[in-house]
C-alpha atoms as a PDB file:
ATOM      1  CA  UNK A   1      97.400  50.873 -12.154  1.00  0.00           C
ATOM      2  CA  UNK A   2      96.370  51.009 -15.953  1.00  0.00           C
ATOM      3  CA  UNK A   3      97.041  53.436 -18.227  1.00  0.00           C
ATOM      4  CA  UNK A   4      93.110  54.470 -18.325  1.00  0.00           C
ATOM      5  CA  UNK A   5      93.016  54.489 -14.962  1.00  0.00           C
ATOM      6  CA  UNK A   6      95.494  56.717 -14.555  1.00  0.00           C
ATOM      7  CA  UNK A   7      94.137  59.120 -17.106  1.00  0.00           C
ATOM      8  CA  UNK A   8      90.741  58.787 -14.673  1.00  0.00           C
ATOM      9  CA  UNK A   9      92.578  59.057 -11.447  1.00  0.00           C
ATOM     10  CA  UNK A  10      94.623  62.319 -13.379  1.00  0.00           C
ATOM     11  CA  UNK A  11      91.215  64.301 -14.610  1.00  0.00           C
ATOM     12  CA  UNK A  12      89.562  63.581 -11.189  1.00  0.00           C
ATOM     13  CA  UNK A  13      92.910  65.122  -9.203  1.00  0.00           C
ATOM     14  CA  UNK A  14      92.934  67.522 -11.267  1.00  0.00           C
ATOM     15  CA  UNK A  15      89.365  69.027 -11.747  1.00  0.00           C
ATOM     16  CA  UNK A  16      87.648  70.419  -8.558  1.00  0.00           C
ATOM     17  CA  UNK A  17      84.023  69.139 -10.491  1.00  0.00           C
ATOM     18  CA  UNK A  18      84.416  66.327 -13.515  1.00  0.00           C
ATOM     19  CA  UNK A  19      81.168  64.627 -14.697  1.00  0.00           C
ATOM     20  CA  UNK A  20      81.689  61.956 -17.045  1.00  0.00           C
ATOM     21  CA  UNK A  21      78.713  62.080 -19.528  1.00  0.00           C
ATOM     22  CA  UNK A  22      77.788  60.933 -22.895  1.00  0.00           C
ATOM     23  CA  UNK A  23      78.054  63.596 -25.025  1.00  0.00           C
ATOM     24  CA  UNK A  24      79.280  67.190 -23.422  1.00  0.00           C
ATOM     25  CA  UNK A  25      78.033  70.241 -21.457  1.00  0.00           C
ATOM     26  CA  UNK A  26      77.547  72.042 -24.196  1.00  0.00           C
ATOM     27  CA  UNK A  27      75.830  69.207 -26.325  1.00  0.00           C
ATOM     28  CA  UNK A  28      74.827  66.064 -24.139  1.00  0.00           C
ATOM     29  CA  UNK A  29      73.602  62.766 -25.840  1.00  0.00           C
ATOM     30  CA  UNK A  30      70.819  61.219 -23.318  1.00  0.00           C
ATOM     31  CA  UNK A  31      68.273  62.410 -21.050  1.00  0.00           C
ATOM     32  CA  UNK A  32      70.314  61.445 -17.997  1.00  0.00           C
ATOM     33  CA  UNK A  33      73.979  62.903 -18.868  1.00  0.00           C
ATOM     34  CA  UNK A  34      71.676  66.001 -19.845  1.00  0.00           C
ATOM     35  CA  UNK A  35      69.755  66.056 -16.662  1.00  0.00           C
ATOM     36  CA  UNK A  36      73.219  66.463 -14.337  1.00  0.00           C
ATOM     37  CA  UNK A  37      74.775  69.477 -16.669  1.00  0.00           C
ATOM     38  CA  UNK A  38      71.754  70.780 -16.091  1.00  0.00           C
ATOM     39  CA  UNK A  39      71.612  70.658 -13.053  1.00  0.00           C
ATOM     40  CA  UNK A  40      75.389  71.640 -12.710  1.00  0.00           C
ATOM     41  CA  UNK A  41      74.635  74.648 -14.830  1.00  0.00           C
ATOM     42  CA  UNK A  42      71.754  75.942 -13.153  1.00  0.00           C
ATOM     43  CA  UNK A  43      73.950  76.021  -9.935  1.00  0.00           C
ATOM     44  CA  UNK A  44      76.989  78.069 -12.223  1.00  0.00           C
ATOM     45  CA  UNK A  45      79.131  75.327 -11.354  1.00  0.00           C
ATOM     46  CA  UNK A  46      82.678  75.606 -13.401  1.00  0.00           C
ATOM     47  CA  UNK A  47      82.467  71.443 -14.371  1.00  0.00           C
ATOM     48  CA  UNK A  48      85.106  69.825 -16.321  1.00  0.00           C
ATOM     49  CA  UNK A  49      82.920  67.295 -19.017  1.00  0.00           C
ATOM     50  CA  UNK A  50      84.382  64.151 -20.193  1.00  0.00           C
ATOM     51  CA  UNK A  51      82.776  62.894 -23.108  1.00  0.00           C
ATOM     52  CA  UNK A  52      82.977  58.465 -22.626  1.00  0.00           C
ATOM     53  CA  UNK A  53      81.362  57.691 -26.221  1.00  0.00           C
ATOM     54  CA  UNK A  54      84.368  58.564 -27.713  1.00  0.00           C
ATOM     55  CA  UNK A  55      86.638  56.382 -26.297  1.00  0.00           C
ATOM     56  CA  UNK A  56      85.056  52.840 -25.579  1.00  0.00           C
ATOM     57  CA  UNK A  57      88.133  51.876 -22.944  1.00  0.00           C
ATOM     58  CA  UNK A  58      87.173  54.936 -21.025  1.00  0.00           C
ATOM     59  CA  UNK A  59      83.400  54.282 -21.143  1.00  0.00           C
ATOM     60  CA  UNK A  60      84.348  50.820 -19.347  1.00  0.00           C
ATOM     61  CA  UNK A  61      87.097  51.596 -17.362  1.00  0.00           C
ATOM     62  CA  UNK A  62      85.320  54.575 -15.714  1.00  0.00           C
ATOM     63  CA  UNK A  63      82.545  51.703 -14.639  1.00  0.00           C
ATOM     64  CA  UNK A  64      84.917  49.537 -13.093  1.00  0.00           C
ATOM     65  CA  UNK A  65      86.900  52.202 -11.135  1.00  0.00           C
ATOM     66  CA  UNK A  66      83.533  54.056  -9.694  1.00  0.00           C
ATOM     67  CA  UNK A  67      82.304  50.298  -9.424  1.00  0.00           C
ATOM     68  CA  UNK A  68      78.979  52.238 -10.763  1.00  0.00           C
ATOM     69  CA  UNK A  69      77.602  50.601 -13.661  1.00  0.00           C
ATOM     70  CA  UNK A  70      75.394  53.220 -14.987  1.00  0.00           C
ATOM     71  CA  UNK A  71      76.708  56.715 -16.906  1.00  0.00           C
ATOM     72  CA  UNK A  72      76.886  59.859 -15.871  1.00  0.00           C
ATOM     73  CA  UNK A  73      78.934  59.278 -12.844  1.00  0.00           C
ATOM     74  CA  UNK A  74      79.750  63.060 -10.950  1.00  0.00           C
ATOM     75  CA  UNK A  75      83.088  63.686  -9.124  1.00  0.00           C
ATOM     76  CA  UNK A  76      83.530  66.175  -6.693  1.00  0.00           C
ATOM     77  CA  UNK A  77      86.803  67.049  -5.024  1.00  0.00           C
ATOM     78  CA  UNK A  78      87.807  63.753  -5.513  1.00  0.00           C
ATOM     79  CA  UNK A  79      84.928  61.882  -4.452  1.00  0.00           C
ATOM     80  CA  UNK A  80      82.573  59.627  -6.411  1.00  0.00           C
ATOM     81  CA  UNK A  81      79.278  61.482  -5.509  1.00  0.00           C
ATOM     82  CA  UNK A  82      76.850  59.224  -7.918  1.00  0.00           C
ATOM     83  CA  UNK A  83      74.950  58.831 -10.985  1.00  0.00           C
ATOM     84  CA  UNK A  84      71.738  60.824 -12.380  1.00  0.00           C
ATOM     85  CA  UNK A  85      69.240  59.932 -10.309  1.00  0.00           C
ATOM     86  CA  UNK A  86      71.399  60.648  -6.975  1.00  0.00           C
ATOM     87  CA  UNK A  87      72.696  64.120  -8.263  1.00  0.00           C
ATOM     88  CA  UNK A  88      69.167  65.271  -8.568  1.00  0.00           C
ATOM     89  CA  UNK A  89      67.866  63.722  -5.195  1.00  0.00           C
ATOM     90  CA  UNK A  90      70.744  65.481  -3.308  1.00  0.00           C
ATOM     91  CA  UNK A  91      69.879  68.858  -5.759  1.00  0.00           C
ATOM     92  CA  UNK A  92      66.359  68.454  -4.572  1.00  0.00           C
ATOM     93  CA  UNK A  93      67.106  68.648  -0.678  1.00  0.00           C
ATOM     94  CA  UNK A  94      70.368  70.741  -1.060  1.00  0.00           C
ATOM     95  CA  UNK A  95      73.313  68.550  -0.193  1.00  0.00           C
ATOM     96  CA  UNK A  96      74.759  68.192  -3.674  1.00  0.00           C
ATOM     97  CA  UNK A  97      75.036  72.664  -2.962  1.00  0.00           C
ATOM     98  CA  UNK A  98      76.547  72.130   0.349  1.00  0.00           C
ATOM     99  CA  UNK A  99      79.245  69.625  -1.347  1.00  0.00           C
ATOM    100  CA  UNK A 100      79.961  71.702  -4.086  1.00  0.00           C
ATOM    101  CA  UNK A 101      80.418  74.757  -1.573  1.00  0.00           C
ATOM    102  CA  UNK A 102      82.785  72.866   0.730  1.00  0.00           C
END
């Protein structure tokens, strides 16, 4: 394994929530990385943000480990859960809750 993708492997281990985002919680930098910490914040979720713009290794590695080509990519517990459009489907009918609460 890589050196990235041991850093990846590392935050995901050790972070119960990690969404890797362009941009941060606290600032994101497009509509879709800003749509998940939304969501994520509306549910007081304690999330662990990893910001990929500002290392371009990261911002492909993370693609090719998730084998998702699309950013923000959520992590819970481990698990690859998906990218914007997923988190906010499964927010919507109140599985992405139930994960988060397992």
């Amino acid at each position: 394994m890589t050196d990235i993708n041991n850093k990846i492997n590392e935050l995901i281990k050790s972070n119960d929530v990690v969404l890797f985002m362009k941009g941060s919680k606290s600032f994101p930098m497009c509509g879709f990385s800003a749509t998940v910490a939304k969501i994520l914040n509306d549910l007081n979720v304690q999330f662990t943000d990893v910001d990929i713009l500002k290392d371009e290794e990261l911002r492909q590695a993370i693609k090719q480990y998730s084998d998702w080509p699309t950013i923000p990519q959520l992590y819970i517990k481990g698990e690859f859960i998906g990218g914007c459009d997923i988190i906010k489907d499964s927010y919507e009918t109140g599985e992405l809750q139930t994960l988060l609460a397992a």
